[in-house]
C-alpha atoms as a PDB file:
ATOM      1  CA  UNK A   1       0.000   0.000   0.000  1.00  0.00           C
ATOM      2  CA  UNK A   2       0.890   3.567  -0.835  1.00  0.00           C
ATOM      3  CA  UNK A   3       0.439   6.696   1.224  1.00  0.00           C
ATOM      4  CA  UNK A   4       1.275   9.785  -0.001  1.00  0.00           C
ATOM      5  CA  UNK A   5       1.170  12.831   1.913  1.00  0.00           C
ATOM      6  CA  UNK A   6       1.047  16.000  -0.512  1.00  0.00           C
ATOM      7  CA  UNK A   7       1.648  18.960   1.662  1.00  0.00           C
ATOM      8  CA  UNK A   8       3.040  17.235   4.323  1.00  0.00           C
ATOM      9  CA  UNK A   9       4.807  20.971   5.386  1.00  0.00           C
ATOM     10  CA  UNK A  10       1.381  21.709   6.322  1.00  0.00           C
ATOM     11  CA  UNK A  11       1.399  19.483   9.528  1.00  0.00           C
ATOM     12  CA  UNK A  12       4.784  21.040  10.533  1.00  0.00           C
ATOM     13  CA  UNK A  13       8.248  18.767  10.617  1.00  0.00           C
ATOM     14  CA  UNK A  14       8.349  18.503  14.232  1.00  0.00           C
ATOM     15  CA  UNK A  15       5.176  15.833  14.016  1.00  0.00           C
ATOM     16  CA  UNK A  16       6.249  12.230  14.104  1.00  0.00           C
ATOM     17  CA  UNK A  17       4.953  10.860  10.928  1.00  0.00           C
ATOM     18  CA  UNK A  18       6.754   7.609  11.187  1.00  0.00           C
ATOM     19  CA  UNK A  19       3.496   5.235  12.793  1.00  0.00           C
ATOM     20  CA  UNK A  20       2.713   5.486   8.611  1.00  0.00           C
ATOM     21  CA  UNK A  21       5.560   3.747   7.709  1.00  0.00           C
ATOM     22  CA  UNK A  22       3.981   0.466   9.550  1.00  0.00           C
ATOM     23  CA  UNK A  23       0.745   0.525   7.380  1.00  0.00           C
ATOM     24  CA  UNK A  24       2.684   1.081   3.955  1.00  0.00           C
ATOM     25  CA  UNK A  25       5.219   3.287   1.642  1.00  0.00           C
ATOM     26  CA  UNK A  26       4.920   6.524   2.804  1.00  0.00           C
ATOM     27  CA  UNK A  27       6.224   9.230   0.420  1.00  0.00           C
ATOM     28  CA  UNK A  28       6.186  12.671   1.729  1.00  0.00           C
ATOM     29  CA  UNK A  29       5.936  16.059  -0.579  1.00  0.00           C
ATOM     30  CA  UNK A  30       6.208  19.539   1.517  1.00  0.00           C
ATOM     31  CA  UNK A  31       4.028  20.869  -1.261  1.00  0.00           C
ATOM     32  CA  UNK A  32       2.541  19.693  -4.669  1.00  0.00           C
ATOM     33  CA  UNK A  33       0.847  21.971  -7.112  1.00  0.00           C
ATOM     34  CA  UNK A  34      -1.908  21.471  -9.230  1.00  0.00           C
ATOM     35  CA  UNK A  35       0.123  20.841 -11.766  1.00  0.00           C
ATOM     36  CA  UNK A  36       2.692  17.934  -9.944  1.00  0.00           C
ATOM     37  CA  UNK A  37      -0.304  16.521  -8.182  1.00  0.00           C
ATOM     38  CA  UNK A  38      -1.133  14.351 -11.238  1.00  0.00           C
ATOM     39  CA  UNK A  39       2.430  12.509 -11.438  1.00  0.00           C
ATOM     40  CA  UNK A  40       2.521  12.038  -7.708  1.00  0.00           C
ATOM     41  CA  UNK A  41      -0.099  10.324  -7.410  1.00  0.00           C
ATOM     42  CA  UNK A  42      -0.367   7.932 -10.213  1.00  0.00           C
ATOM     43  CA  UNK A  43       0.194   4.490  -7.953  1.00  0.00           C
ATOM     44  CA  UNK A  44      -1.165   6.079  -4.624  1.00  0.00           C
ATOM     45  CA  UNK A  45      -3.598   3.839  -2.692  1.00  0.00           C
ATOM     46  CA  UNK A  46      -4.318   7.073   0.024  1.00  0.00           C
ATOM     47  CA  UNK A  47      -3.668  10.723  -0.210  1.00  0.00           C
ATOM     48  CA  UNK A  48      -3.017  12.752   2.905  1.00  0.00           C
ATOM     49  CA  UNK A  49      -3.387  16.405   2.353  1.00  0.00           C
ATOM     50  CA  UNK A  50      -4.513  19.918   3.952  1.00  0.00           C
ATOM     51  CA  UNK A  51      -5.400  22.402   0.965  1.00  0.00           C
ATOM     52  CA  UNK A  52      -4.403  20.280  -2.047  1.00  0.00           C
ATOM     53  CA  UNK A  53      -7.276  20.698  -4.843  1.00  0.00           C
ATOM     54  CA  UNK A  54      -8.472  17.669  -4.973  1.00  0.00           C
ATOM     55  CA  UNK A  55     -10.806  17.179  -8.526  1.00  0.00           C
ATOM     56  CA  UNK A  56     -10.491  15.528 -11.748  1.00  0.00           C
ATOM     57  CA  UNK A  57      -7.778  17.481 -13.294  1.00  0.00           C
ATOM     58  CA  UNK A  58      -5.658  16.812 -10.068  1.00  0.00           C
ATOM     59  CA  UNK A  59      -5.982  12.799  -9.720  1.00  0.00           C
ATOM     60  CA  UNK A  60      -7.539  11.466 -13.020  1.00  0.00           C
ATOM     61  CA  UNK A  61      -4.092   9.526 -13.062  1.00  0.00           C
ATOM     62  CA  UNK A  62      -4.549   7.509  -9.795  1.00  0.00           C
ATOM     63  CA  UNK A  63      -5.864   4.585 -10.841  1.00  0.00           C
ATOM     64  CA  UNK A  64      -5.434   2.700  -7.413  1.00  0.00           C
ATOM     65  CA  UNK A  65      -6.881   5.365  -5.049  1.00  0.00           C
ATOM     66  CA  UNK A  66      -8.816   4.394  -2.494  1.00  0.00           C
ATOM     67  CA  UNK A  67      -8.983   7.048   0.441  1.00  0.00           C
ATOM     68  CA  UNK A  68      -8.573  10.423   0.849  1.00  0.00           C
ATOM     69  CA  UNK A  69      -7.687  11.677   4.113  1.00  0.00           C
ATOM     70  CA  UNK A  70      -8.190  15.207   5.137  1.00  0.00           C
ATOM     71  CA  UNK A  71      -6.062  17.130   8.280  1.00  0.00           C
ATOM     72  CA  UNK A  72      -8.420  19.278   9.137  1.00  0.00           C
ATOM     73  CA  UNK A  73     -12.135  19.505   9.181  1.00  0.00           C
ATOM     74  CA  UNK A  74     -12.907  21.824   6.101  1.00  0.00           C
ATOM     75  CA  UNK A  75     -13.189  19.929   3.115  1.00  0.00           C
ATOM     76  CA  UNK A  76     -13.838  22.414   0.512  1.00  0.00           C
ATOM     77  CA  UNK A  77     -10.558  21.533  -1.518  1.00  0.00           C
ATOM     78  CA  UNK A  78     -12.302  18.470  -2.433  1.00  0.00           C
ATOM     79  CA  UNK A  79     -14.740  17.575  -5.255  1.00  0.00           C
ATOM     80  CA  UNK A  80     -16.745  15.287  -4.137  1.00  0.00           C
ATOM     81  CA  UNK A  81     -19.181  14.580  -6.739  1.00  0.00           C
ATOM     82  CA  UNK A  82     -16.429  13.460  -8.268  1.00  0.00           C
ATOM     83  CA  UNK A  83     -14.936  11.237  -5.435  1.00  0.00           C
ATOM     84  CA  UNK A  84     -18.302   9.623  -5.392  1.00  0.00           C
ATOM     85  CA  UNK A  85     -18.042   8.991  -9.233  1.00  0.00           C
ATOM     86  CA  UNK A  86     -15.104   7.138  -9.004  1.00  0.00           C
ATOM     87  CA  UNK A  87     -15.813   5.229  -5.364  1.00  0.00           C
ATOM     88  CA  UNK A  88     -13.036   7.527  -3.653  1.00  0.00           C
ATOM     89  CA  UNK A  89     -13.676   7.530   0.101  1.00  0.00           C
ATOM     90  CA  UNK A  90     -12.616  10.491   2.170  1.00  0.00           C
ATOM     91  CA  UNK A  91     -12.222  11.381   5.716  1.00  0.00           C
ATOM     92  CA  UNK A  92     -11.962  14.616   7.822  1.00  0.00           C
ATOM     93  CA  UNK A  93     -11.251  15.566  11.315  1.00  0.00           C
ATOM     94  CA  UNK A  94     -13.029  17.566  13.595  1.00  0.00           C
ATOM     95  CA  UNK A  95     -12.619  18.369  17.750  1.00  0.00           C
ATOM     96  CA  UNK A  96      -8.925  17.709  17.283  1.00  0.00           C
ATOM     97  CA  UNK A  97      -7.789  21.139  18.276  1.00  0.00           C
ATOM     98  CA  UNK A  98     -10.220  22.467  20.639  1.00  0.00           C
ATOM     99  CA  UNK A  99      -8.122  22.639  23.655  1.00  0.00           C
ATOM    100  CA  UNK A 100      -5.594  24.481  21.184  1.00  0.00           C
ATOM    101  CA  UNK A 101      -7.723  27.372  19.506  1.00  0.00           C
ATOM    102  CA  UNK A 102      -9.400  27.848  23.545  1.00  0.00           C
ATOM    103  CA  UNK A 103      -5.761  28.642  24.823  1.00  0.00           C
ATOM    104  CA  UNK A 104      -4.642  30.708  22.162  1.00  0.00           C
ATOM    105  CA  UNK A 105      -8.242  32.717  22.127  1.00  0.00           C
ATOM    106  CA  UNK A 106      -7.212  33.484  25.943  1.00  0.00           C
ATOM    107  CA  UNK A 107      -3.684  34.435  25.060  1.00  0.00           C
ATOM    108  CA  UNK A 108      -4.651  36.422  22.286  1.00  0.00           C
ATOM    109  CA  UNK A 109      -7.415  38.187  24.597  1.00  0.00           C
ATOM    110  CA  UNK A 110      -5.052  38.848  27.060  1.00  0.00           C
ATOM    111  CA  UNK A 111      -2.612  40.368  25.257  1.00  0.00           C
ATOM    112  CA  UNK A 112      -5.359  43.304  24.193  1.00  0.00           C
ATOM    113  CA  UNK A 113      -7.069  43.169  27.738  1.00  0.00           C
ATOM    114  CA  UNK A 114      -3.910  43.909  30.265  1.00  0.00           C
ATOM    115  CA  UNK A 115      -2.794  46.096  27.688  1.00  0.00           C
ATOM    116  CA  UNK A 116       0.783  43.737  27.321  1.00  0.00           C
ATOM    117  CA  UNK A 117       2.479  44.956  24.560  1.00  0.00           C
ATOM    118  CA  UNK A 118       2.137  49.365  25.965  1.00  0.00           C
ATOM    119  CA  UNK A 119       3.942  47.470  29.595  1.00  0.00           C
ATOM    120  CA  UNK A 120       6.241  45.135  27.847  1.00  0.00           C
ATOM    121  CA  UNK A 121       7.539  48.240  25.560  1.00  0.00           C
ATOM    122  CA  UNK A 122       7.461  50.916  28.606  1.00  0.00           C
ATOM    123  CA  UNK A 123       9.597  48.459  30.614  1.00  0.00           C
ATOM    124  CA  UNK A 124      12.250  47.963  27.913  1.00  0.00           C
ATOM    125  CA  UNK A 125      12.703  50.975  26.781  1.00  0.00           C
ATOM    126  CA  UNK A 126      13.846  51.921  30.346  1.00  0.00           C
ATOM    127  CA  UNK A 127      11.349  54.076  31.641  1.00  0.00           C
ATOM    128  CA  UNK A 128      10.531  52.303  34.191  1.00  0.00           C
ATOM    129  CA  UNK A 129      14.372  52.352  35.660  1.00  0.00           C
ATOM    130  CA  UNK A 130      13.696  56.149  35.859  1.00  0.00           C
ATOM    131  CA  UNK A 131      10.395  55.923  37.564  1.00  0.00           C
ATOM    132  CA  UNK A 132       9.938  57.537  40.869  1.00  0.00           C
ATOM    133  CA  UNK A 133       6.708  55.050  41.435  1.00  0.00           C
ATOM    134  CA  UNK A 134       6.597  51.268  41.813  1.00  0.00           C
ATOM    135  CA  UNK A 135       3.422  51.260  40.061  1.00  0.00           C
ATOM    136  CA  UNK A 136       2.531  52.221  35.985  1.00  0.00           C
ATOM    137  CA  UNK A 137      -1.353  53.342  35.774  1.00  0.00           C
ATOM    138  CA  UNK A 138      -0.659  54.907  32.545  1.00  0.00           C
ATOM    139  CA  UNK A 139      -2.991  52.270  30.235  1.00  0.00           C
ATOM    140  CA  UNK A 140      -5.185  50.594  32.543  1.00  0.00           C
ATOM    141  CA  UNK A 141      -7.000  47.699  32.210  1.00  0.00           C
ATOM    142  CA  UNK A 142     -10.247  45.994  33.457  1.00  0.00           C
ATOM    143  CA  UNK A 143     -10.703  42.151  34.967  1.00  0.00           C
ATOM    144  CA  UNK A 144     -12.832  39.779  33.333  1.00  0.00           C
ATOM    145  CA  UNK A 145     -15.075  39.085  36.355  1.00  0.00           C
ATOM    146  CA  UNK A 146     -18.411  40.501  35.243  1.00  0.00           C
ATOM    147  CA  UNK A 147     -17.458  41.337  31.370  1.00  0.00           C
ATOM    148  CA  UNK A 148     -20.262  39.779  29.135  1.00  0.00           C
ATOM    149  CA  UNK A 149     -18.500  37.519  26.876  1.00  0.00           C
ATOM    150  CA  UNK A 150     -20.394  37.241  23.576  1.00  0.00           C
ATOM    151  CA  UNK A 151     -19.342  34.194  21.447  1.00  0.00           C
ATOM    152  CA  UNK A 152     -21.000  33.555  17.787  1.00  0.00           C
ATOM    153  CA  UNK A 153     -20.769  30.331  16.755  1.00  0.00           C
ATOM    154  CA  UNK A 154     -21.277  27.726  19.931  1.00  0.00           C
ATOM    155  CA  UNK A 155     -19.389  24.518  18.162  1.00  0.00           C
ATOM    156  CA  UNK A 156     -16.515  22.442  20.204  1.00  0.00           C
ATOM    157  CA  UNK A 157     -14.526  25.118  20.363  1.00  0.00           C
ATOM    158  CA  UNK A 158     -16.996  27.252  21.420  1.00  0.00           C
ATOM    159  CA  UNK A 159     -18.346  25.360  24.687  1.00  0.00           C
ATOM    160  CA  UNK A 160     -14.983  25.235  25.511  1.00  0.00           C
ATOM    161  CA  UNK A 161     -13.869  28.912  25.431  1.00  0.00           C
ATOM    162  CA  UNK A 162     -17.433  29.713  26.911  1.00  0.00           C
ATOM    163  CA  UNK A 163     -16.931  27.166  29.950  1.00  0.00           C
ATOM    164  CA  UNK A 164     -13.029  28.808  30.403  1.00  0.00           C
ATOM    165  CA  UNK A 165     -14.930  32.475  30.416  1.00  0.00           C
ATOM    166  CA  UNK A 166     -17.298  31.612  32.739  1.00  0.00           C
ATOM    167  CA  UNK A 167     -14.935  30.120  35.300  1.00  0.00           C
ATOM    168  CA  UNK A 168     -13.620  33.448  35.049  1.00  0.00           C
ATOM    169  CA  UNK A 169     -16.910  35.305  36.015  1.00  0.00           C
ATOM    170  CA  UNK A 170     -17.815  36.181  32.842  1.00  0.00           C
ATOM    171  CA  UNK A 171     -21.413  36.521  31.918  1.00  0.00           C
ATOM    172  CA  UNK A 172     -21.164  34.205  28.474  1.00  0.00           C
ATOM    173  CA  UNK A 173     -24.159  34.828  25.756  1.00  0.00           C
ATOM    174  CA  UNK A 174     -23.941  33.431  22.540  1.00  0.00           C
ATOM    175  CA  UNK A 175     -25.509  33.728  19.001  1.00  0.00           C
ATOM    176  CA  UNK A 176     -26.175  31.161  16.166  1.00  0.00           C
ATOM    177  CA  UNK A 177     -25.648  32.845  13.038  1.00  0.00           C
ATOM    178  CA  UNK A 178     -27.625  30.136  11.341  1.00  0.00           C
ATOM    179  CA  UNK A 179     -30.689  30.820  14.112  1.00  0.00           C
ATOM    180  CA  UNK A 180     -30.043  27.153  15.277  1.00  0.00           C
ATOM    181  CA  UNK A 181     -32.516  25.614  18.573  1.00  0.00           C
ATOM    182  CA  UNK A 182     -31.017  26.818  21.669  1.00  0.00           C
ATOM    183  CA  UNK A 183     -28.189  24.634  23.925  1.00  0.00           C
ATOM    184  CA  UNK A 184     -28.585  23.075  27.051  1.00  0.00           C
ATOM    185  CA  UNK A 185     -26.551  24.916  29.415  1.00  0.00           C
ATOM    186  CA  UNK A 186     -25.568  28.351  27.049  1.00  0.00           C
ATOM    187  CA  UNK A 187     -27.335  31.338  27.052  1.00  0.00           C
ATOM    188  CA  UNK A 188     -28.604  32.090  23.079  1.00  0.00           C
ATOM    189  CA  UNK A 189     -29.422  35.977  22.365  1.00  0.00           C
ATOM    190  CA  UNK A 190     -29.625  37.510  18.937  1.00  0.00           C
ATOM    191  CA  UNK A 191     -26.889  38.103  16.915  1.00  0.00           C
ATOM    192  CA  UNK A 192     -27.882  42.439  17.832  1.00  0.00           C
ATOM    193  CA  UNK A 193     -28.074  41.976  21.426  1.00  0.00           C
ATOM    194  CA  UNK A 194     -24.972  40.011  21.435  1.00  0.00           C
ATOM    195  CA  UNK A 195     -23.043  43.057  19.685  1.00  0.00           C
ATOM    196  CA  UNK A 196     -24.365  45.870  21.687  1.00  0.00           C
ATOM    197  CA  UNK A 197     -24.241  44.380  25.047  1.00  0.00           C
ATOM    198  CA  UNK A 198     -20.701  42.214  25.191  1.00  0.00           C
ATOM    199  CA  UNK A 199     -17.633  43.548  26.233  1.00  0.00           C
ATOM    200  CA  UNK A 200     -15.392  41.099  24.383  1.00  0.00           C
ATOM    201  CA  UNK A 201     -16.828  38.854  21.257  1.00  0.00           C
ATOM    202  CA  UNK A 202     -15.219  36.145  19.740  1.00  0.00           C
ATOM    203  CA  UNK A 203     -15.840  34.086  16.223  1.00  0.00           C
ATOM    204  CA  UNK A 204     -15.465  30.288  16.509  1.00  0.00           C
ATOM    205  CA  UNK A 205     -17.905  29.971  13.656  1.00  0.00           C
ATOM    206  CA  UNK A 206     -17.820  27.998  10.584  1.00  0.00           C
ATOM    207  CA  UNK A 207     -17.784  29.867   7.099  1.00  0.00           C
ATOM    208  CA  UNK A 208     -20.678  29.150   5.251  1.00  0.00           C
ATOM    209  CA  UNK A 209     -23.887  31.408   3.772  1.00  0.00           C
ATOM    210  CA  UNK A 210     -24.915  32.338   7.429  1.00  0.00           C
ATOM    211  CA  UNK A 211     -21.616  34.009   8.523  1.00  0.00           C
ATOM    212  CA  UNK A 212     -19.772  34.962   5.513  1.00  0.00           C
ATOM    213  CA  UNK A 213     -19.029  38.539   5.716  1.00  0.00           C
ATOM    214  CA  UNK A 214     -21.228  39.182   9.091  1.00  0.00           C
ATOM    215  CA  UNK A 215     -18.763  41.358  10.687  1.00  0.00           C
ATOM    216  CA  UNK A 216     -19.524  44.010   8.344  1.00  0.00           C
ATOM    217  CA  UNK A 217     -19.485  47.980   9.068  1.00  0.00           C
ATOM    218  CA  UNK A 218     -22.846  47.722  10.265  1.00  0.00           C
ATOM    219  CA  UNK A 219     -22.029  44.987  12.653  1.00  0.00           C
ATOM    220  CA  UNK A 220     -18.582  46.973  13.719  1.00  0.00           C
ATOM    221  CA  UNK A 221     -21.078  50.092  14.687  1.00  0.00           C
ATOM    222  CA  UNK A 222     -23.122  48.218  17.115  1.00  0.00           C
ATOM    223  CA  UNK A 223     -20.384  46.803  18.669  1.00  0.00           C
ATOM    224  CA  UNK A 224     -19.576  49.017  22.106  1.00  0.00           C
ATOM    225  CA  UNK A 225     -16.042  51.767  22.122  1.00  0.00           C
ATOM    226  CA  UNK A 226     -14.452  49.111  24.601  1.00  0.00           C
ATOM    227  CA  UNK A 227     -15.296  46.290  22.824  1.00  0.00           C
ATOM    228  CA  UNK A 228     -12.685  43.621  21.566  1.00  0.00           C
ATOM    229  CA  UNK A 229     -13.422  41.747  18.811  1.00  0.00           C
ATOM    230  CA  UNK A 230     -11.624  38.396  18.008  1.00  0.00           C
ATOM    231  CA  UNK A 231     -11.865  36.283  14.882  1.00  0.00           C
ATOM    232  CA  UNK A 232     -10.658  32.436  15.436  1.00  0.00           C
ATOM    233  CA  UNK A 233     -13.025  31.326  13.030  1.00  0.00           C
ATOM    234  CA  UNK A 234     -12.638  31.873   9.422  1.00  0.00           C
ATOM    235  CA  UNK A 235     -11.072  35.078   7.655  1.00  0.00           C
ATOM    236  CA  UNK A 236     -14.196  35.568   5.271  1.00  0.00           C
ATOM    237  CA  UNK A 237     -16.624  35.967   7.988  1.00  0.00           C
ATOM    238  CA  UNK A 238     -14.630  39.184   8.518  1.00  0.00           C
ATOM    239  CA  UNK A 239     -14.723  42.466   6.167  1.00  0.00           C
ATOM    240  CA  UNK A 240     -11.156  43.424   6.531  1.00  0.00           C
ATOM    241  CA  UNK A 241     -11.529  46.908   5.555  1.00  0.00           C
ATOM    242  CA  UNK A 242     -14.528  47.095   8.133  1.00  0.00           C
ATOM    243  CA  UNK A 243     -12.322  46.319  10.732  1.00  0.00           C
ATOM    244  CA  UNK A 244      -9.768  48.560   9.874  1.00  0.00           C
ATOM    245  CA  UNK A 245     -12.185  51.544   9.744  1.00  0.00           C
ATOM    246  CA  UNK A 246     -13.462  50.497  13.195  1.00  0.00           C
ATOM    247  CA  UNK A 247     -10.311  50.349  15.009  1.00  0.00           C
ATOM    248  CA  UNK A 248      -9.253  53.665  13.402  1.00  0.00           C
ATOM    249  CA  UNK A 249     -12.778  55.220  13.953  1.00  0.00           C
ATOM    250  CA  UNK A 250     -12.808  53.849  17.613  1.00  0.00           C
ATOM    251  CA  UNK A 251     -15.593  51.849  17.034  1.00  0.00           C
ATOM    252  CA  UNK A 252     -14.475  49.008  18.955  1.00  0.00           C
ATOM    253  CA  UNK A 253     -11.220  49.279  21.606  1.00  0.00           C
ATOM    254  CA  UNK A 254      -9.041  46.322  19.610  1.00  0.00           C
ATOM    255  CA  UNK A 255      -8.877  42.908  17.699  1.00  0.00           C
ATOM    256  CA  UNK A 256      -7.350  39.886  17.743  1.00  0.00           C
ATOM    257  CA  UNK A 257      -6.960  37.803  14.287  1.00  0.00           C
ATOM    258  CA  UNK A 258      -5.936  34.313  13.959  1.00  0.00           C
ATOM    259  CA  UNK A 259      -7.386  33.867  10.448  1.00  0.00           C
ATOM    260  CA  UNK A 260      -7.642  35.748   7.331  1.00  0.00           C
ATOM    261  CA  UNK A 261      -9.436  36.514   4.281  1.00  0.00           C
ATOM    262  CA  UNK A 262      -6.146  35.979   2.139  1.00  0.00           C
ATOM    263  CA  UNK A 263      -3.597  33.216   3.589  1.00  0.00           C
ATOM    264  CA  UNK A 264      -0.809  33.854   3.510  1.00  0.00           C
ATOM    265  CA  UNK A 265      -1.772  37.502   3.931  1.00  0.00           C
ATOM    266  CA  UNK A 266      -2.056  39.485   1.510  1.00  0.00           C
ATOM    267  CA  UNK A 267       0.281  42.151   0.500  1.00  0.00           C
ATOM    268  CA  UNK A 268      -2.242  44.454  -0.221  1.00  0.00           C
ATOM    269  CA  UNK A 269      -4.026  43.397   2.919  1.00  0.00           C
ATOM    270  CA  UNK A 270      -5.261  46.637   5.171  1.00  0.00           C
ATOM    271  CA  UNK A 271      -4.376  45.572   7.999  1.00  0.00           C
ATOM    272  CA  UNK A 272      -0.528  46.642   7.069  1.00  0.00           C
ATOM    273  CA  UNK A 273      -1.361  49.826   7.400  1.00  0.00           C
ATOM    274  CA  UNK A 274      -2.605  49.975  10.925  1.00  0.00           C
ATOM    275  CA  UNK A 275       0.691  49.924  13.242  1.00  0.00           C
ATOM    276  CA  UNK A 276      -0.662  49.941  16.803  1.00  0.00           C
ATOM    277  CA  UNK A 277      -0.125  46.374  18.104  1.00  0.00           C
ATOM    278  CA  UNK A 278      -1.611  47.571  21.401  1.00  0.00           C
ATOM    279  CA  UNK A 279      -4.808  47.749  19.397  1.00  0.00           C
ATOM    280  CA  UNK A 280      -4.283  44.894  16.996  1.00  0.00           C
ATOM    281  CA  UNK A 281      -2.757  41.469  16.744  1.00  0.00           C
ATOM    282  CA  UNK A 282      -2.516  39.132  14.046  1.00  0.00           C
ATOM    283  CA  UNK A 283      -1.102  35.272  14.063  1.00  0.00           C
ATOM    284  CA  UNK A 284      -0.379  33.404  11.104  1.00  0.00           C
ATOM    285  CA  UNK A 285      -3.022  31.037  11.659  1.00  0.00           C
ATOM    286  CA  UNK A 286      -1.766  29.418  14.956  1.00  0.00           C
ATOM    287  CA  UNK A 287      -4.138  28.833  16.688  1.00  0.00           C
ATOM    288  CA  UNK A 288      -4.862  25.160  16.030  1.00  0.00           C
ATOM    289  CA  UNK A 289      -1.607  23.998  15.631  1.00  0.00           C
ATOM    290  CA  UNK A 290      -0.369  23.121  18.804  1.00  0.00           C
ATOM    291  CA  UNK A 291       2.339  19.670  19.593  1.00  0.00           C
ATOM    292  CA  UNK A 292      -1.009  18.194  21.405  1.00  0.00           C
ATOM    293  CA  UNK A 293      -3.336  19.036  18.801  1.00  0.00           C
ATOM    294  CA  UNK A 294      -0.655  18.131  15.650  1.00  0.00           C
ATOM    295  CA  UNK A 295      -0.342  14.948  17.186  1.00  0.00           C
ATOM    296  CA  UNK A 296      -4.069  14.082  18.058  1.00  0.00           C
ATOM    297  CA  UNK A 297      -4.620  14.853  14.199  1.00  0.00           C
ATOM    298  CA  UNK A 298      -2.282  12.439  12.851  1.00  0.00           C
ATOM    299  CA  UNK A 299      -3.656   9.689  15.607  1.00  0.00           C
ATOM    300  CA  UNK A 300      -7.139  10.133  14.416  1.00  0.00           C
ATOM    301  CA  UNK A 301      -6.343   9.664  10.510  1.00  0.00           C
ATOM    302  CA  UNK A 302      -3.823   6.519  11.196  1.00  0.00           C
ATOM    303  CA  UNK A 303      -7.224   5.641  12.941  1.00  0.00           C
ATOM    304  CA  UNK A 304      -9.019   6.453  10.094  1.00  0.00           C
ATOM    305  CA  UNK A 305      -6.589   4.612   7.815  1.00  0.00           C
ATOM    306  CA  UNK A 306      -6.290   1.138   9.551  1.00  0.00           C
ATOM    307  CA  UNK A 307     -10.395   1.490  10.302  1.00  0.00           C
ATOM    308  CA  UNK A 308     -11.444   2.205   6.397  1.00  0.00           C
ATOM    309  CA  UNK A 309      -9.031  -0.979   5.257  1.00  0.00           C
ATOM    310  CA  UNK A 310     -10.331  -3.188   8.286  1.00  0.00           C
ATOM    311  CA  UNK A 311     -13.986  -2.678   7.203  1.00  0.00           C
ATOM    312  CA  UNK A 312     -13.166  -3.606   3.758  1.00  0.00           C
ATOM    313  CA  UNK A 313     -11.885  -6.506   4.244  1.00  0.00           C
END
């Protein structure tokens, strides 16, 4: 058996890869191209990929493929109408890197909250050697206890940030973009009251017709002067240039990014031209990729792997 792992760069090189090697050939490409995707996988029996196009054009030449596996839950790269066509099975993975995108929504809250990067500079730069005070109260900051936390998009990920918040003391609401029955447990509010009441919102929603483009200006308006916004969801559900007129507009206070519209970002991207990083942080789509998390995905598809042959047979 074959296993081929096309963008293999995209699960990072310090992931273990070599439980594979047990089940078959493994062959490992950092990256493959539309293009080299057809010669690569002319004798594969399973493809393991991340944002490889995966349609006609790309794998008309693999005559012995029999599963697809996916590391990570969107599947949008692949055609499946065409999968189906040919009796390709696929897999994806979901809940593998809750724990990680919870943690870094904290850390990337933080940072904005306490106010890190105004202290972390002020200290450096030696100013606080020369201060007569033992104390800084020159950008304060507020504690969580009693914020509303608003969170749109109650998946995994979630529940989990929501359960975190409200052993803080947060008062968590939540919204359903898609107006989905309310959860056990979580308290659901409209998508309005969500905006103009929360001190801190945060996107762990899916992209999809409900959410694309639903932080818009008008959304970025409702939202209160103190508010932070973060976005750990998907980049599209975001209009970049809203955001950038509502930090510079004081709108809301600041914003945290994990994803973006373009990835890698853009070079005409707006957000290049905004340069307070008290105000706004980006990461280069972090979030989920943890050693925990990196390694719980390649688990699950081995799983996946010795599972699809076992039934099979």
């Amino acid at each position: 058996m074959k296993i081929i792992f096309l963008d293999a760069k995209t699960i990072g090189s310090d992931i273990d890869l070599s439980p594979f090697r047990k089940l078959g050939e493994v062959i490992l490409y950092p990256f493959s191209t539309p293009d080299e995707i057809p010669e690569r996988v002319k004798d594969a029996d399973i493809l393991i990929l991340n944002k490889t196009p995966i349609n006609e054009r790309t794998i008309h030449t693999a005559k012995n493929l029999k599963l697809i596996c996916v590391t990570a839950t969107g599947t949008d790269n692949l055609d499946k109408e065409y999968l189906t066509a040919r009796n390709i099975a696929w897999r994806n993975v979901s809940g593998y890197s809750t724990e990680s995108v919870a943690q870094h929504t904290f850390a990337m809250l933080f940072y904005l909250l306490e106010n890190l990067p105004y202290y972390n500079e002020y200290v450096k730069s030696k100013s606080y050697a020369n201060d007569t005070l033992f104390t800084h109260f020159a950008s304060s900051f507020h504690e969580l206890n009693a914020l509303r936390w608003g969170i749109i998009g109650l998946g995994n990920i979630g529940r989990r940030v929501a359960d975190i918040a409200s052993c803080f003391g947060c008062d968590v609401v939540y919204a359903s973009p898609s107006n989905a029955a309310p959860q056990s447990g979580y308290h659901q509010v409209d998508f309005e009251t969500l905006l103009t009441t929360s001190d801190i919102v945060s996107v762990h929603a899916p992209l999809n017709d409900y959410t694309k483009n639903l932080m818009n200006e008008d959304a970025f308006k409702k939202m209160q002067p103190h508010a932070i916004f973060l976005n750990l969801g998907r980049g599209p559900i975001v209009d970049e240039s809203a955001l950038v007129t509502a930090l510079n507009d004081n709108w809301i206070a600041a914003a945290g990014l994990d994803v973006l519209i373009t990835e890698p970002m853009a070079k005409s991207s707006p957000f290049l031209d905004f340069k307070d990083n008290s105000r706004l942080l980006i990461t280069p789509h972090i979030a989920w990729a943890s050693i925990e998390a990196r390694r719980n995905l390649m688990k699950i598809i081995e799983k996946q792997i010795v599972t699809f042959f076992s039934e099979k047979k």
